[in-house]
Every structure is written in structure tokens, then in C-alpha cells.
Protein backbone atom coordinates (compact mmCIF):
# COMPACT_ATOMS: atom_id res chain seq x y z
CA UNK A 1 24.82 -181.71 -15.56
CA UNK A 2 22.94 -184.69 -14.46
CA UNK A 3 23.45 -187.39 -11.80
CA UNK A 4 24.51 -186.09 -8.79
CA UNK A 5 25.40 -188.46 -6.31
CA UNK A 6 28.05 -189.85 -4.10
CA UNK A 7 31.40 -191.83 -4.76
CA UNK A 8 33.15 -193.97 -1.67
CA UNK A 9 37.06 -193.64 -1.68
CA UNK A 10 38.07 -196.05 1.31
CA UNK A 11 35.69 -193.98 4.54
CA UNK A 12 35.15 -191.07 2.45
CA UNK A 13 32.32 -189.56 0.52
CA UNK A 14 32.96 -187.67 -2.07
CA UNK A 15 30.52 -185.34 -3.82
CA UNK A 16 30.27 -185.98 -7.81
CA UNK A 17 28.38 -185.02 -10.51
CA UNK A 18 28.51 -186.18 -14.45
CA UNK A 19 28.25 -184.35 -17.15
CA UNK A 20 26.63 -186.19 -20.23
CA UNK A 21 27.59 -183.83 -22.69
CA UNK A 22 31.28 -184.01 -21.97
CA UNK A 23 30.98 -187.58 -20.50
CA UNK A 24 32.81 -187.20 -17.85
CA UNK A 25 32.60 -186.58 -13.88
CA UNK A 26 33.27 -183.58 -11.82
CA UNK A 27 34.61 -184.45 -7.86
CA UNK A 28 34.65 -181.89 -5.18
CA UNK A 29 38.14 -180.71 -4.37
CA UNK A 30 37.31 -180.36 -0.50
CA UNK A 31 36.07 -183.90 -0.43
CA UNK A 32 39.23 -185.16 -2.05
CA UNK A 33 41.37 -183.02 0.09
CA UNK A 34 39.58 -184.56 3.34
CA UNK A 35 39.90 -188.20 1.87
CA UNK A 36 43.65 -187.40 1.51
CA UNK A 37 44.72 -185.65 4.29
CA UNK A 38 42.17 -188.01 6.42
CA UNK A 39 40.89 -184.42 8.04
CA UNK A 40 37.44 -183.19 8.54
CA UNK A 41 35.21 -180.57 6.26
CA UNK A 42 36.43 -177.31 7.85
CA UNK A 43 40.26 -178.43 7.90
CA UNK A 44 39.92 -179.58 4.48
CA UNK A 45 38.17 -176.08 3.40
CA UNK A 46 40.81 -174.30 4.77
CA UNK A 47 43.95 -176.48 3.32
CA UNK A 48 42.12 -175.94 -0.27
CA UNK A 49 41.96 -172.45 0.26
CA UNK A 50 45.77 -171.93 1.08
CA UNK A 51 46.44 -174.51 -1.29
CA UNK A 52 44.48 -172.87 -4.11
CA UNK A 53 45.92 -168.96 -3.28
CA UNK A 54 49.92 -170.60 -3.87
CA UNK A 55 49.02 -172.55 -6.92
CA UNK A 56 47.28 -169.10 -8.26
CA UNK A 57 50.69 -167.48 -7.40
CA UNK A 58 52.52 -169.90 -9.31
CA UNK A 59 50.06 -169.81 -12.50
CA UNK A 60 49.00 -173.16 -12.29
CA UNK A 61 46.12 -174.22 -14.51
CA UNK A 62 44.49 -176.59 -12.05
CA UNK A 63 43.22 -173.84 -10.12
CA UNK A 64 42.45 -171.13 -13.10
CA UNK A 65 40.42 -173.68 -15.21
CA UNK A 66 39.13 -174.88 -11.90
CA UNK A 67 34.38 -175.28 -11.89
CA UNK A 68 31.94 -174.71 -9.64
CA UNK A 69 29.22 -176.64 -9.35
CA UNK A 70 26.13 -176.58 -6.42
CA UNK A 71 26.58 -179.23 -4.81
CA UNK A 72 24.72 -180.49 -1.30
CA UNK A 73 26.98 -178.98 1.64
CA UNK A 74 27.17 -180.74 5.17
CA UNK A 75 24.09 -178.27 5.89
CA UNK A 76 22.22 -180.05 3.68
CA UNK A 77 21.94 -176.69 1.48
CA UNK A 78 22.81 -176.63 -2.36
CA UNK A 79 25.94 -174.18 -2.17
CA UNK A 80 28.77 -173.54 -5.31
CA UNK A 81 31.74 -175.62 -5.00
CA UNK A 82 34.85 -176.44 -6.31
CA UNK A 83 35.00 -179.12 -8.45
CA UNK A 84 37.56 -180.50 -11.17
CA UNK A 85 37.44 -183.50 -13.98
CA UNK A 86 39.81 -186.54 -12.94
CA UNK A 87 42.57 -184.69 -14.99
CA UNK A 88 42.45 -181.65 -13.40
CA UNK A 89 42.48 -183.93 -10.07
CA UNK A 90 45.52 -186.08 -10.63
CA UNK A 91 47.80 -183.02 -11.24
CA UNK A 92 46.09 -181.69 -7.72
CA UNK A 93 46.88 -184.83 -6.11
CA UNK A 94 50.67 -184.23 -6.52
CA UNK A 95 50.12 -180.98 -4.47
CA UNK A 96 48.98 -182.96 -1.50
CA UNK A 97 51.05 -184.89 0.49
CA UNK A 98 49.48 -188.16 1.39
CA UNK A 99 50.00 -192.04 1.54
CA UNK A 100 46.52 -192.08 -0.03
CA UNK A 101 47.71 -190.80 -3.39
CA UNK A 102 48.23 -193.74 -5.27
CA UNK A 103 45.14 -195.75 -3.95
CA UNK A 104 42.99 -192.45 -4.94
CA UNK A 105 44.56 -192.52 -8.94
CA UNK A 106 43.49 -196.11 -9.10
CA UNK A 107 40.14 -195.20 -7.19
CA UNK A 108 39.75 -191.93 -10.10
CA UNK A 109 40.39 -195.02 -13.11
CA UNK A 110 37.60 -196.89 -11.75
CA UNK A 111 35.25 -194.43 -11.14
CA UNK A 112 35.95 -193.56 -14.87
CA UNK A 113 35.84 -196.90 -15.65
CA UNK A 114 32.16 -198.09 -14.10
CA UNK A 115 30.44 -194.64 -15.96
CA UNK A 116 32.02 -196.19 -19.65
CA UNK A 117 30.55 -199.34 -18.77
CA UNK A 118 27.09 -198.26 -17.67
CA UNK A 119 27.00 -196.14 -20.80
CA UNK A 120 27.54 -199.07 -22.97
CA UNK A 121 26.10 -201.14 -20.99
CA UNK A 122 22.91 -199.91 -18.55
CA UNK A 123 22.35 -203.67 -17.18
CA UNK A 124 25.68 -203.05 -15.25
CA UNK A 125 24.16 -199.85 -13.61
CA UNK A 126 21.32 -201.56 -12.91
CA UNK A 127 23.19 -204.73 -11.71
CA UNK A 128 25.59 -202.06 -9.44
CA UNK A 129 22.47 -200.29 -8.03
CA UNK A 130 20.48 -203.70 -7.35
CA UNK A 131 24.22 -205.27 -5.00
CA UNK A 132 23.89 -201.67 -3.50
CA UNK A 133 21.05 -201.82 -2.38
CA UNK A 134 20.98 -205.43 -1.56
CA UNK A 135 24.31 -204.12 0.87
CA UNK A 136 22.12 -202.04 2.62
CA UNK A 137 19.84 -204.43 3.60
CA UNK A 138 16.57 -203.67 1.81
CA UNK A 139 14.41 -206.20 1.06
CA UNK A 140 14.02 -207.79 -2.82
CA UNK A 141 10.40 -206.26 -3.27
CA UNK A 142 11.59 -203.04 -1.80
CA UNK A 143 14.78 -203.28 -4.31
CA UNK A 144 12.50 -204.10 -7.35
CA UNK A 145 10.43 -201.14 -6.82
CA UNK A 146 13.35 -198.76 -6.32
CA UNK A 147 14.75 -199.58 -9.40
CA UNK A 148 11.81 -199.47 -11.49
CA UNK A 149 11.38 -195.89 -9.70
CA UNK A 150 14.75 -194.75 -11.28
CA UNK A 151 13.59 -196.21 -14.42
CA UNK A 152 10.77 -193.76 -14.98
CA UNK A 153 12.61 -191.21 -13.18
CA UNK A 154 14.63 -191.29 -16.19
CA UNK A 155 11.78 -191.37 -18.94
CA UNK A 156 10.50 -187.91 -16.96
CA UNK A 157 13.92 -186.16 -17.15
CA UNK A 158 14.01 -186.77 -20.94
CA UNK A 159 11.02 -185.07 -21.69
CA UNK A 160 11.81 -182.44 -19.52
CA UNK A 161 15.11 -182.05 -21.61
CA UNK A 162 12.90 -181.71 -24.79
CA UNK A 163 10.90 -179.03 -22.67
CA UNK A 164 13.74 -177.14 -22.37
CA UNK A 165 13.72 -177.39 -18.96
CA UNK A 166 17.42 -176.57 -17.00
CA UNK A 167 19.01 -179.33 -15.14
CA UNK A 168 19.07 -178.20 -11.27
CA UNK A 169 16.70 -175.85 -10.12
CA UNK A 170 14.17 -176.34 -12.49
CA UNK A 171 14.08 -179.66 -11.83
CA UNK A 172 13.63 -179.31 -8.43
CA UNK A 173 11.25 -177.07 -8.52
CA UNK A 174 9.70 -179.65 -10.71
CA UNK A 175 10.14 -182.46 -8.67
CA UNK A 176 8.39 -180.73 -5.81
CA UNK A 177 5.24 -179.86 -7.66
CA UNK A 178 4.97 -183.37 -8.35
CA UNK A 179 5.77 -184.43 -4.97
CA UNK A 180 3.45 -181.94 -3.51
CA UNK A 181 0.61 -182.84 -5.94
CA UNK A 182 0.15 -186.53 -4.82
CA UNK A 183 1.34 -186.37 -0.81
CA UNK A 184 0.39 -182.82 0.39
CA UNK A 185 3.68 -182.53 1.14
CA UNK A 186 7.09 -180.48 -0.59
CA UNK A 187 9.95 -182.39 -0.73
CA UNK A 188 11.34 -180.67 2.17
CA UNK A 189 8.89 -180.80 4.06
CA UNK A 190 8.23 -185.10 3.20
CA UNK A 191 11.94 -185.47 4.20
CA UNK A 192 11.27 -183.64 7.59
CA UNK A 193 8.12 -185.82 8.40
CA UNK A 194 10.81 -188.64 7.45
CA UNK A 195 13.18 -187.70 10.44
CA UNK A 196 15.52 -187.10 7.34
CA UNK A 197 18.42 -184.23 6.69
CA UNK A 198 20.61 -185.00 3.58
CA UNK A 199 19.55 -188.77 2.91
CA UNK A 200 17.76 -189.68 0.09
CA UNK A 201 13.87 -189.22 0.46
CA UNK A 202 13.17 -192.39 -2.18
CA UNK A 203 15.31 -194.65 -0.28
CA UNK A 204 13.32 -193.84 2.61
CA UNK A 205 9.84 -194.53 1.13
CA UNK A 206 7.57 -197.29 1.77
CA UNK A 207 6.78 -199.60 -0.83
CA UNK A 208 3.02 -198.05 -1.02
CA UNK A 209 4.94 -194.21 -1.24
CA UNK A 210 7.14 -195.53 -4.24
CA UNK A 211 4.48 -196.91 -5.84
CA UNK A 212 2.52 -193.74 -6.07
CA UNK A 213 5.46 -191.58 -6.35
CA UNK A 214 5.98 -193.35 -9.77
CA UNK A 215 2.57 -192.98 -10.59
CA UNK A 216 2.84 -189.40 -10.52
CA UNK A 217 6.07 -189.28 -12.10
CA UNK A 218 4.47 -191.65 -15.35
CA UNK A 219 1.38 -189.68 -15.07
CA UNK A 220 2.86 -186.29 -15.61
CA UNK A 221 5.72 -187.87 -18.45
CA UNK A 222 2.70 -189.55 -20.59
CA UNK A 223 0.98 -185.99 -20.21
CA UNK A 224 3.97 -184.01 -21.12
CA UNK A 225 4.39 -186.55 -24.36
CA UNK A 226 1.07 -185.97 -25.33
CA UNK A 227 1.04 -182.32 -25.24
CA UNK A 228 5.14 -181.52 -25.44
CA UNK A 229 4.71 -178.71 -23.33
CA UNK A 230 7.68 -176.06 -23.29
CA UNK A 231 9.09 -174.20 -20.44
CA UNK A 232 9.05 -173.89 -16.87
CA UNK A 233 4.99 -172.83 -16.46
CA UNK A 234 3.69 -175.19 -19.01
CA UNK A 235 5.93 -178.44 -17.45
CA UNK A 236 4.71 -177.18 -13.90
CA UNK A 237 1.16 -177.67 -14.70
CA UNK A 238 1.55 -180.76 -16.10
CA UNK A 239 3.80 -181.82 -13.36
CA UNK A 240 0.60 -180.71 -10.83
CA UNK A 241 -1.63 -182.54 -13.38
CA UNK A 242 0.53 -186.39 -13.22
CA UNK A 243 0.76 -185.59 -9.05
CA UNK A 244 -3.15 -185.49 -8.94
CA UNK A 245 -3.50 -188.60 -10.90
CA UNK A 246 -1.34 -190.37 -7.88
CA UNK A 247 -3.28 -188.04 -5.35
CA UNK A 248 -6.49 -189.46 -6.49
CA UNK A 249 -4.91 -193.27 -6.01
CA UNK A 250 -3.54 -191.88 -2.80
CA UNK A 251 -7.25 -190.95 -1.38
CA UNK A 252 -8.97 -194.03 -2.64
CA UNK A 253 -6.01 -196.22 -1.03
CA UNK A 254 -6.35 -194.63 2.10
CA UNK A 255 -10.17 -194.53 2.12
CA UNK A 256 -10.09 -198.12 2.03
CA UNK A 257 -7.68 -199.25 3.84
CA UNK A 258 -8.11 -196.86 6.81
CA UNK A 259 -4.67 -195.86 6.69
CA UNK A 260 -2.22 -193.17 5.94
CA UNK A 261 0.22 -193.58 3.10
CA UNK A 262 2.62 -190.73 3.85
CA UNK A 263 4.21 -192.43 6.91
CA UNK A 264 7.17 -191.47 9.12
CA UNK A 265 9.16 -194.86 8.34
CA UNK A 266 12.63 -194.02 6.94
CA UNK A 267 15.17 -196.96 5.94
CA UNK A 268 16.05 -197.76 9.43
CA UNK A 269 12.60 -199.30 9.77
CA UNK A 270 12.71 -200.74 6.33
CA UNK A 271 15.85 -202.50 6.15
CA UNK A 272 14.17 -203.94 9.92
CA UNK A 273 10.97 -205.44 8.77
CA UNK A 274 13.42 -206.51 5.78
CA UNK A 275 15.58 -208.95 7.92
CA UNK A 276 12.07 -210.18 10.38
């Protein structure tokens, strides 16, 4: 499973994750419950779970063929959850009373529809993450380095596919040694220093801290194609390897400039130097 991330329907989040092999996405039943019964997490837990007990009764496939994925929780802690492809969802959605059922099947087509496009077509992900952003109120040099991040974000994952590395915790743990390598910091531990719970730690770096976060992330994919190194151990040393290169830059940076790199500004402070 790859690319995690989160879909709007109308005021709602909801919690998806594709699957490249089967090219298609998964959606979190709670968080289409709450978007259609316009309830909150705990309500919408609790209607799944009587929900899914009568459609067990009654033999209904939804529920027996029904995934679980870990997923980020309102905790902020990766915990299983019940998820189901967009064909699995439209037969749920005719369990659920709600005016939103309609405007949710056309929201499910278009969801489907933007991932065919990007796949044929990554200039329109690009082009999608660039307005995104651009919403948010970032500013264009911020933008340009944020997508050039996810760029060789990408190139790492590969080889760490052809490692044979697993998609999930292994990356994380992966992503941490890296992160650790070059700021001192995990990435809990960065997102803490950040004022930050469940947001994204890249959107809330610096221009200077993306910079050097994609040096390490470059470093430690040029190291890993010169050497193809298999498995978790091998990939972690190399990962610690590509963080020192940025650690090094880090230092010198900070020697002469005076200043600290790892800083405390999230995107609040961004996207307000952005519009100055």
C-alpha cells in the first residue's frame, strides 16, 4: 500500500490509502459514515459497529470481504481500521440513510477519476498538489521546494521497494533514521518541537529544513543505488549514512550563519511571512 493521505467530501476528511498493485483506493468506513450521517468519530464508530453486526447477520459481503488497514486515528496513533474499495462502498452507502448519498457516489467517481489521470498523466498530480498548496497560502519558493521534496521522496521509496523493504513500518522506521541522522531529532520528536500532532511535518518545514531534508533523502537513495543494499539493517545504515551527508551541511550552515536550522516555525508562520 502506498500513499496515504486525505480525501475532502464537502467538511469531511476522509482517511484513504491506494494500493498500486490493485490500482485502486481503500476509504475508511467510519470516516464515510461520519461524512454521511454528519456525526462525530465516536457516533460514527458506534453506528458502523451496529451497522456491521446486522449486515453480518444477513450475510452480506460488504462486511465479510471487508480490510483493515492502519491508518492515523484522531490520537494521532497508527491503529487497524476498516476500510473498503469504492465498490464495496457504494453497496454500504445504500445501508445508510442520508441526503449525502448521491453527492458522495459522484464524490467516489472523482476520486477514482483524479488517481487514473495522475497515473497517466503525473503533471496533473503535480499541477493538483502545486493549486493545493497555492490554497493554503504558501509562498511560490516554499511551493517549489515542496514539490521537488515529493519528487525525491519518490526516487527513495523505489529503491527501497527493490530492497525489499515493506511499505509501513519499515518505512517509517526508515524515514526516522534519516530524519534523525541530519536534525538530531526522530520524527516524533521534530513534530513535537513543531507544536505539531497529526499535521504533516514537511508542510511545516522551513525552506532551509526542506532543503536538507532532501539532501538526506538523495544522499541515502544515490548510496542505496550504488550498493543495492537488501533488507531492513543494510537500508538502515545507509539511510544513517545519506542523513549524515545533510548533517554535515546542517553544521557548516549553522556554523556560519550563527543560526539554528531545526526551528519551531510550523505553517502558521509560513503561510504569514508568505502574504508580508
Amino acid at each position: 500500500m502506498t500513499d496515504t493521505t486525505l480525501k475532502l467530501f464537502q467538511d469531511t476528511n476522509i482517511r484513504t490509502q491506494w494500493d498500486a498493485d490493485a490500482e485502486k483506493w481503500y476509504f475508511s468506513i467510519v470516516d464515510v459514515i461520519a461524512a454521511l450521517t454528519e456525526s462525530d468519530y465516536q457516533h460514527s464508530r458506534n453506528y458502523w459497529k451496529v451497522l456491521k453486526s446486522r449486515l453480518k447477520a444477513e450475510g452480506n459481503e460488504t462486511v465479510t470481504n471487508c480490510n483493515q488497514l492502519k491508518l492515523v486515528a484522531p490520537d494521532g496513533k497508527l491503529r487497524m481500521t476498516d476500510v473498503a474499495d469504492t465498490e464495496q462502498l457504494l453497496r454500504l452507502i445504500q445501508s445508510v440513510p442520508s441526503k449525502k448519498a448521491e453527492p458522495f457516489k459522484l464524490w467516489l467517481a472523482s476520486v477514482g477519476s483524479e488517481r487514473i489521470d495522475e497515473i497517466s498523466d503525473p503533471e496533473i498530480a503535480i499541477q493538483r498538489a502545486l493549486n493545493y498548496y497555492q490554497r493554503l497560502g504558501y509562498s511560490d519558493e516554499w511551493i517549489a521546494q515542496r514539490l521537488r521534496s515529493i519528487e525525491i521522496r519518490k526516487d527513495l521509496t523505489n529503491q527501497w521497494d527493490k530492497g525489499g523493504i515493506k511499505k509501513g513500518l519499515e518505512y517509517a522506521l526508515l524515514t526516522d533514521e534519516i530524519t534523525r541522522s541530519w536534525s538530531g531529532m526522530k520524527t516524533k520528536e521534530y513534530k513535537q518541537h513543531k507544536g505539531l500532532k497529526k499535521e504533516s511535518l514537511r508542510d511545516n518545514m522551513t525552506n532551509a529544513e526542506l532543503v536538507l531534508n532532501m539532501l538526506a533523502e538523495l544522499s541515502a537513495t544515490e548510496i542505496a543505488k550504488n550498493e543495492n543494499p537488501m533488507g531492513l539493517a543494510q537500508n538502515m545504515a545507509v539511510a544513517k549514512r545519506g542523513g549524515n551527508v545533510a548533517r554535515q551541511a546542517r553544521l557548516q550552515l549553522e556554523q556560519e550563519t550563527g543560526k539554528r536550522v531545526v526551528s519551531g516555525t510550523n505553517s502558521k508562520l509560513l503561510k504569514r511571512v508568505a502574504k508580508e
